[in-house]
Protein backbone atom coordinates (compact mmCIF):
# COMPACT_ATOMS: atom_id res chain seq x y z
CA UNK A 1 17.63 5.47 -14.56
CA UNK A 2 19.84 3.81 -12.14
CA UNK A 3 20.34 3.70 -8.21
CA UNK A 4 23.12 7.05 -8.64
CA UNK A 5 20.68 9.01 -10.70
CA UNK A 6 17.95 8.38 -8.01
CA UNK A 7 20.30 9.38 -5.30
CA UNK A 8 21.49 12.54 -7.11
CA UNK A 9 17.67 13.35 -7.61
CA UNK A 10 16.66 12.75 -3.78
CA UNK A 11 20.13 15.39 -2.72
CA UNK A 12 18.96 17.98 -5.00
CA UNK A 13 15.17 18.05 -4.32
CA UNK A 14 16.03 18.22 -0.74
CA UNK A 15 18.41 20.78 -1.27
CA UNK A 16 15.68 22.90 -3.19
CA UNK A 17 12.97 23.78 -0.98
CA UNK A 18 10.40 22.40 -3.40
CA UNK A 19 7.43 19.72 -1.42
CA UNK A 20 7.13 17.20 -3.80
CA UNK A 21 8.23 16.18 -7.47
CA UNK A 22 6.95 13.52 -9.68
CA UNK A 23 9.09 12.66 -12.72
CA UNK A 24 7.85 9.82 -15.68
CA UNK A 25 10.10 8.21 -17.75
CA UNK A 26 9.65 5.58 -20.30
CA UNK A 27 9.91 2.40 -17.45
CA UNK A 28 10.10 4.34 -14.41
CA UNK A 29 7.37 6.90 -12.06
CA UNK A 30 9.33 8.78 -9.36
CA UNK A 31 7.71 10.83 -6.60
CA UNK A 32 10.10 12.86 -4.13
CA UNK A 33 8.28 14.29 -1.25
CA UNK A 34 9.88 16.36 1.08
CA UNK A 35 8.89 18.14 4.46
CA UNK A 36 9.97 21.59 4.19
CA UNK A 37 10.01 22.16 7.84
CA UNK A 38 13.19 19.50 8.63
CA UNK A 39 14.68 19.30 5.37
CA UNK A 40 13.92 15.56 5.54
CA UNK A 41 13.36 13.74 2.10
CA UNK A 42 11.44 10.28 1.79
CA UNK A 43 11.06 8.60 -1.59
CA UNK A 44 7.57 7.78 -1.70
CA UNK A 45 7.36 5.62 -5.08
CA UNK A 46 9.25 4.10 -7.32
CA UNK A 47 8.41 1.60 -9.47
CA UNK A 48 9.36 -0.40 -12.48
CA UNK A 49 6.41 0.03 -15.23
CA UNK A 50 7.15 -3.32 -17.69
CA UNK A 51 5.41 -1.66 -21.09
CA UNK A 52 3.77 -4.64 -22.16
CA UNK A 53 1.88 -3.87 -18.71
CA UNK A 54 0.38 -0.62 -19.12
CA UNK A 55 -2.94 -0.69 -20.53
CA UNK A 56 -5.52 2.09 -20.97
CA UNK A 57 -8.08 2.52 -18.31
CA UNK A 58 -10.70 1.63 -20.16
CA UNK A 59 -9.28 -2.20 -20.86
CA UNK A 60 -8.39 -2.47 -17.76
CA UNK A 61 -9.72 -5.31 -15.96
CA UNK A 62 -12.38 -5.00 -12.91
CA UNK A 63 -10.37 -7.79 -10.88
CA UNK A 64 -6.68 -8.33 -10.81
CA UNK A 65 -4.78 -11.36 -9.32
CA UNK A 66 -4.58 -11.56 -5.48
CA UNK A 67 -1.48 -9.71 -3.73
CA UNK A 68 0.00 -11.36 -0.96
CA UNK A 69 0.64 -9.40 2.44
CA UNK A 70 3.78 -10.17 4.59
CA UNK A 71 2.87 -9.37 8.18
CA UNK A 72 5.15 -8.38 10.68
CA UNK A 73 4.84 -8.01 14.45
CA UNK A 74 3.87 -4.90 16.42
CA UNK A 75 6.03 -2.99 18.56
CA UNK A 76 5.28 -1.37 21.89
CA UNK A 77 2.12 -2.09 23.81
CA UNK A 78 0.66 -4.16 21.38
CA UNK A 79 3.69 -6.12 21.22
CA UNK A 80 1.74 -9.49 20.73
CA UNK A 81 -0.16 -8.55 17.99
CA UNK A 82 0.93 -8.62 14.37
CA UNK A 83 0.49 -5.75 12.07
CA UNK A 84 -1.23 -6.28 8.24
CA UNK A 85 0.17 -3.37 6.31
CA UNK A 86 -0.64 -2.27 2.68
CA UNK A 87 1.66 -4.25 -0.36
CA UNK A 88 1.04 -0.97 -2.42
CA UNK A 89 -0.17 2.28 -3.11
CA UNK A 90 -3.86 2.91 -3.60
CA UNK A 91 -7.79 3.42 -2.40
CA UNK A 92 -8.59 0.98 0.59
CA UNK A 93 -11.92 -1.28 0.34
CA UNK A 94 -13.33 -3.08 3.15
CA UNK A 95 -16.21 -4.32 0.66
CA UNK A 96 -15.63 -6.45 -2.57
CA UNK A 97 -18.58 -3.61 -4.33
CA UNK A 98 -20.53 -1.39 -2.51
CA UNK A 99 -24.06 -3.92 -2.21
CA UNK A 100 -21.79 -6.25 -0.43
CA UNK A 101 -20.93 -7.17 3.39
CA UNK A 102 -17.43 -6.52 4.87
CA UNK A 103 -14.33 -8.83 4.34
CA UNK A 104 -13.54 -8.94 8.11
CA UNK A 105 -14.73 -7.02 10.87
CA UNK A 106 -12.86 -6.42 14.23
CA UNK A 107 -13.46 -9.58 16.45
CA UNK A 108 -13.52 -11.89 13.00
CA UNK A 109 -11.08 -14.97 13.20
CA UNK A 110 -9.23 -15.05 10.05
CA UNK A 111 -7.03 -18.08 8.12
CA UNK A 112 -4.16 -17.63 5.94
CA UNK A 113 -5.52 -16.81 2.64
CA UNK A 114 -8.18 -14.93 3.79
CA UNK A 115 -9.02 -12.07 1.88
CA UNK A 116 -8.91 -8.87 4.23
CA UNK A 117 -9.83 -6.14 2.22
CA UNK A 118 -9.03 -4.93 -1.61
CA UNK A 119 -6.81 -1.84 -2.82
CA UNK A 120 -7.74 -0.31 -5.48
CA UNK A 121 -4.42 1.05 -7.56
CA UNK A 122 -4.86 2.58 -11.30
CA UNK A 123 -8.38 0.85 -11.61
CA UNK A 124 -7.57 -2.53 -11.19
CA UNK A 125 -8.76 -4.07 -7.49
CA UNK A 126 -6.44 -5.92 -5.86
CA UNK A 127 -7.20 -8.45 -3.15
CA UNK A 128 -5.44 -8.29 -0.03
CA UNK A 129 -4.36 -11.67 1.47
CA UNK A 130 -4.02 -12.59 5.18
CA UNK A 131 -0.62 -14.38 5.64
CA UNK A 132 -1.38 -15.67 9.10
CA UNK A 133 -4.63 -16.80 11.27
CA UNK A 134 -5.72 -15.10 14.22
CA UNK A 135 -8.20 -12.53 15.55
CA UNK A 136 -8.61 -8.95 14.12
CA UNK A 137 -8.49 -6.80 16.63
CA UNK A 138 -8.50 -3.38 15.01
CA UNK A 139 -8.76 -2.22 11.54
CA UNK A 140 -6.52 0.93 10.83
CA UNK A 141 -8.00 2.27 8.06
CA UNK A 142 -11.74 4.13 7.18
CA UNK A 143 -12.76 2.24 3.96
CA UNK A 144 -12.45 3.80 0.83
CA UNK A 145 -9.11 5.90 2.34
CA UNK A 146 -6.00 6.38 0.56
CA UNK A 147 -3.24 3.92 1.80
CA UNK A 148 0.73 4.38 1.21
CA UNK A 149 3.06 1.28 1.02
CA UNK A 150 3.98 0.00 4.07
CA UNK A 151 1.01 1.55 5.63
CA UNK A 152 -0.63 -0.64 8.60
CA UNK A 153 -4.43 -1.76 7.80
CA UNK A 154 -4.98 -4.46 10.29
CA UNK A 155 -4.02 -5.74 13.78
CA UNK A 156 -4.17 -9.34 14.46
CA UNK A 157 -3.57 -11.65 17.60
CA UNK A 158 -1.93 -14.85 15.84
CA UNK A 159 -3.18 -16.80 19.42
């Protein structure tokens, strides 16, 4: 499926009053979800599924490889503080297992590489990675919440 067909798809779900449609393919999930009330569409997912990839759940592994966060500054009254937002879609963790302490609390000086917190996305857990050093100040998120891409889980003070 190509960057037309994906278009063409977005214009006619909007234009058809439906809320959301998901759509699988051989290398590609789609989700359109729309808000009825403005007519406004957003693509919430797409991604490119390599098949050697996908495994059943129950290989799947209990740890995956760390993912790497970009941060990126914060706007408006918190304007020196840099926001940690979620790589990907999935279940947010604050604990590596439930017997365990917290990653990070709110006052906790962080370094880069620090893990923050995991996400848990189609049962593999992956850990989130602090790209700078600083000071949390808040944490966005309730633990074991859902999380959207691009979602903001952290504030920091890089000072």
């Amino acid at each position: 499926m190509d960057l037309k067909e994906i278009q063409n798809l977005i214009k006619f779900v909007a234009n058809s009053g439906v809320a959301e449609v998901k759509l699988e393919m051989d290398d590609v999930k789609i989700t359109i979800r729309t808000t009825i009330e403005s007519k406004d569409t957003e693509t919430t997912y797409i991604q490119q599924l390599p098949a050697q990839n996908v495994m059943p759940a129950a290989a799947a592994p209990q740890a995956a490889s760390p993912v790497v966060v970009v941060a990126t500054p914060a706007t408006d009254e918190n304007s020196k503080f840099v926001i940690i937002k979620s790589p990907i879609i999935g279940t947010f963790y604050r604990k590596p297992s439930p017997d365990k302490p917290m990653f990070t609390e709110v006052g906790s000086v962080i370094s880069k590489g620090d893990v923050l917190c995991v996400i848990e996305a189609m049962k593999l857990f992956n850990e989130i990675e602090s790209e700078i050093s600083g000071k949390i100040v808040k944490i966005l998120v309730d633990d074991m919440s859902p999380v959207e891409y691009d979602q903001p889980l952290f504030l920091v003070d890089p000072s």
